[in-house]
C-alpha atoms as a PDB file:
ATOM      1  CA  UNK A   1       0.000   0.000   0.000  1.00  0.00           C
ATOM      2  CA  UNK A   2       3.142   2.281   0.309  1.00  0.00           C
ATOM      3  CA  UNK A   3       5.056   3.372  -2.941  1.00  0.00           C
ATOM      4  CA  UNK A   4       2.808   0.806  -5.036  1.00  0.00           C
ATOM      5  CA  UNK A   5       3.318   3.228  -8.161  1.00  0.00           C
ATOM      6  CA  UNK A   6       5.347   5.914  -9.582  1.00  0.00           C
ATOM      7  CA  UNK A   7       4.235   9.274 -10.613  1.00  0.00           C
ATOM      8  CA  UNK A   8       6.088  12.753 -11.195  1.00  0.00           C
ATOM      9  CA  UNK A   9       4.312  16.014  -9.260  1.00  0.00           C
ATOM     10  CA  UNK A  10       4.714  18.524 -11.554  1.00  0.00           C
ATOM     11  CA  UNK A  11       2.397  21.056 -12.582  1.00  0.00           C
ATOM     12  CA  UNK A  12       0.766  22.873 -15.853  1.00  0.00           C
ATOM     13  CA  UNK A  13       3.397  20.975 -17.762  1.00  0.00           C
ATOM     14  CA  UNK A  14       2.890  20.893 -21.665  1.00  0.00           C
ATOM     15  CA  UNK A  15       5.149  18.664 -24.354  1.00  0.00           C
ATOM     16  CA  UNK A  16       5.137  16.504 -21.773  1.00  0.00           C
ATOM     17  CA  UNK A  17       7.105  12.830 -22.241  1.00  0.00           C
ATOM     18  CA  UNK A  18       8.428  10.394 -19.979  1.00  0.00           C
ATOM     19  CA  UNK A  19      10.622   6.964 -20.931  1.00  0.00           C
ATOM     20  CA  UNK A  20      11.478   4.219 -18.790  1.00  0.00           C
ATOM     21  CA  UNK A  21      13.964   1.816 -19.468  1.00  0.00           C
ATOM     22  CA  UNK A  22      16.241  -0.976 -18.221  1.00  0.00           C
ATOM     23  CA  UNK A  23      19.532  -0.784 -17.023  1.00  0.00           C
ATOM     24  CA  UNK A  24      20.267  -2.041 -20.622  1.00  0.00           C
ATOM     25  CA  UNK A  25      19.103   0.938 -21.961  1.00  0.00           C
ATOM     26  CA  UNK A  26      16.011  -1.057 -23.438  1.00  0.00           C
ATOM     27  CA  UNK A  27      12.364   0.787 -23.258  1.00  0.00           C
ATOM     28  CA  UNK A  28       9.960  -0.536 -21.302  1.00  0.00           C
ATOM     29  CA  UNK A  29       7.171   2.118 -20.746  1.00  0.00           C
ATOM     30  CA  UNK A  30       6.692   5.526 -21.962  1.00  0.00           C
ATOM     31  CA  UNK A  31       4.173   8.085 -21.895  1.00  0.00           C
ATOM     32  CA  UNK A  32       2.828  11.430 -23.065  1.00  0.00           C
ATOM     33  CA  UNK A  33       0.769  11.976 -19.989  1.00  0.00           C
ATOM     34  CA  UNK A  34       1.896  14.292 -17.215  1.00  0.00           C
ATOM     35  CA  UNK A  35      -0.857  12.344 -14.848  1.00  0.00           C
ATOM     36  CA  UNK A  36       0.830   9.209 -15.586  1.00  0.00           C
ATOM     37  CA  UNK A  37       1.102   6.766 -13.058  1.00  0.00           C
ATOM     38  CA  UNK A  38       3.670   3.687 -13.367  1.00  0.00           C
ATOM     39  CA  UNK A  39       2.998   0.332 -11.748  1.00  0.00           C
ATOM     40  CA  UNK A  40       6.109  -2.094 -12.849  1.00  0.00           C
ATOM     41  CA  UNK A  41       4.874  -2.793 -16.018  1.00  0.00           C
ATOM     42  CA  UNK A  42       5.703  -2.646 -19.856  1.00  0.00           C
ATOM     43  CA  UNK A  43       3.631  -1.153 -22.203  1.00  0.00           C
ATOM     44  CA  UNK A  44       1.691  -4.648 -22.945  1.00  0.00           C
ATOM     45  CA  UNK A  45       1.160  -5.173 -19.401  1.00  0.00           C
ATOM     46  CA  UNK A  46       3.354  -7.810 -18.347  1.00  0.00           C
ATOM     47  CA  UNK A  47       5.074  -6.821 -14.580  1.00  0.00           C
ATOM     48  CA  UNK A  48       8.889  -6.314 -14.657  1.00  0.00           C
ATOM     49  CA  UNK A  49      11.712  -7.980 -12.761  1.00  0.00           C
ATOM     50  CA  UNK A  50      12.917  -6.474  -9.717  1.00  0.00           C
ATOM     51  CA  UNK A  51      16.295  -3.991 -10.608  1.00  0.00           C
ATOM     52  CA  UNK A  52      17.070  -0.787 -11.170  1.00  0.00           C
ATOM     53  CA  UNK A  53      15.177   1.615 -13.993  1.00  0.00           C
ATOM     54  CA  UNK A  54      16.312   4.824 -15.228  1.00  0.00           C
ATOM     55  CA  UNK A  55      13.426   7.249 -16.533  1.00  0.00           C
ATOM     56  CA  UNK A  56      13.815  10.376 -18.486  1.00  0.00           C
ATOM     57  CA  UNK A  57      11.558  13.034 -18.300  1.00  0.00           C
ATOM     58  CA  UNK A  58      11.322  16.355 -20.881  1.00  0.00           C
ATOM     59  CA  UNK A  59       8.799  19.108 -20.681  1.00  0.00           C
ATOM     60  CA  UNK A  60       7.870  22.709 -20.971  1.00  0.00           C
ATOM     61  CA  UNK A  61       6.960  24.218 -17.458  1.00  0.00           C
ATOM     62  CA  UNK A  62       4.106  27.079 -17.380  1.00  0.00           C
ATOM     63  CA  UNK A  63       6.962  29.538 -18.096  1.00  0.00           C
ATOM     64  CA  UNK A  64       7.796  27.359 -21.314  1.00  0.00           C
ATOM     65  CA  UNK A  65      11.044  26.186 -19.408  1.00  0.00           C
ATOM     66  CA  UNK A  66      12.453  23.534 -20.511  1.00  0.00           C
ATOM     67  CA  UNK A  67      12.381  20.785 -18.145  1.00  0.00           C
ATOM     68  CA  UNK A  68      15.101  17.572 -18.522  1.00  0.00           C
ATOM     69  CA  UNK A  69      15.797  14.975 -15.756  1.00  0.00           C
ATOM     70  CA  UNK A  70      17.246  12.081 -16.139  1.00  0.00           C
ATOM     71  CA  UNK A  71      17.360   9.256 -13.054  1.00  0.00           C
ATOM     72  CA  UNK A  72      17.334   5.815 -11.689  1.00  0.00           C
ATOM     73  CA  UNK A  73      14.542   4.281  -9.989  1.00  0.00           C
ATOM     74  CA  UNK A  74      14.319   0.774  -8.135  1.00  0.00           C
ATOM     75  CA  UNK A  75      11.580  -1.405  -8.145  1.00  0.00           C
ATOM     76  CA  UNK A  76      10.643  -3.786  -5.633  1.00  0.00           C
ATOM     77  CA  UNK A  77       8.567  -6.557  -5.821  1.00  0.00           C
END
């Protein structure tokens, strides 16, 4: 019930994007949504191995900023 899914808390963000991939560099889940929400799986819905995950995330704040962040995430079964 604690950290079941990911999600980013940003706000009024437009162009928007978001990729998740392996430690291999391989894509697992992406997304155009700034409400997405992440639960450990791949884009056809099958759950992913415990490990590491890096996601990427660009965007335009409400200024039009550009927004760029690159980091790892771990999930836990």
């Amino acid at each position: 019930g604690v950290n079941d899914v990911f999600s980013i808390q940003y706000y009024q963000l437009s162009d928007f994007q978001i990729e998740i991939s392996d430690i291999n560099g391989i894509m697992v889940y992406q997304s155009k949504d700034p409400n997405f929400v992440w639960d450990g799986r791949d884009m056809e819905g099958r759950e992913l191995g415990e490990g590491e995950y890096i996601f990427a995330i660009k965007a335009l704040d409400a200024e039009r900023k550009v927004i760029a962040e690159k980091r790892s995430i771990f999930l836990i079964r």
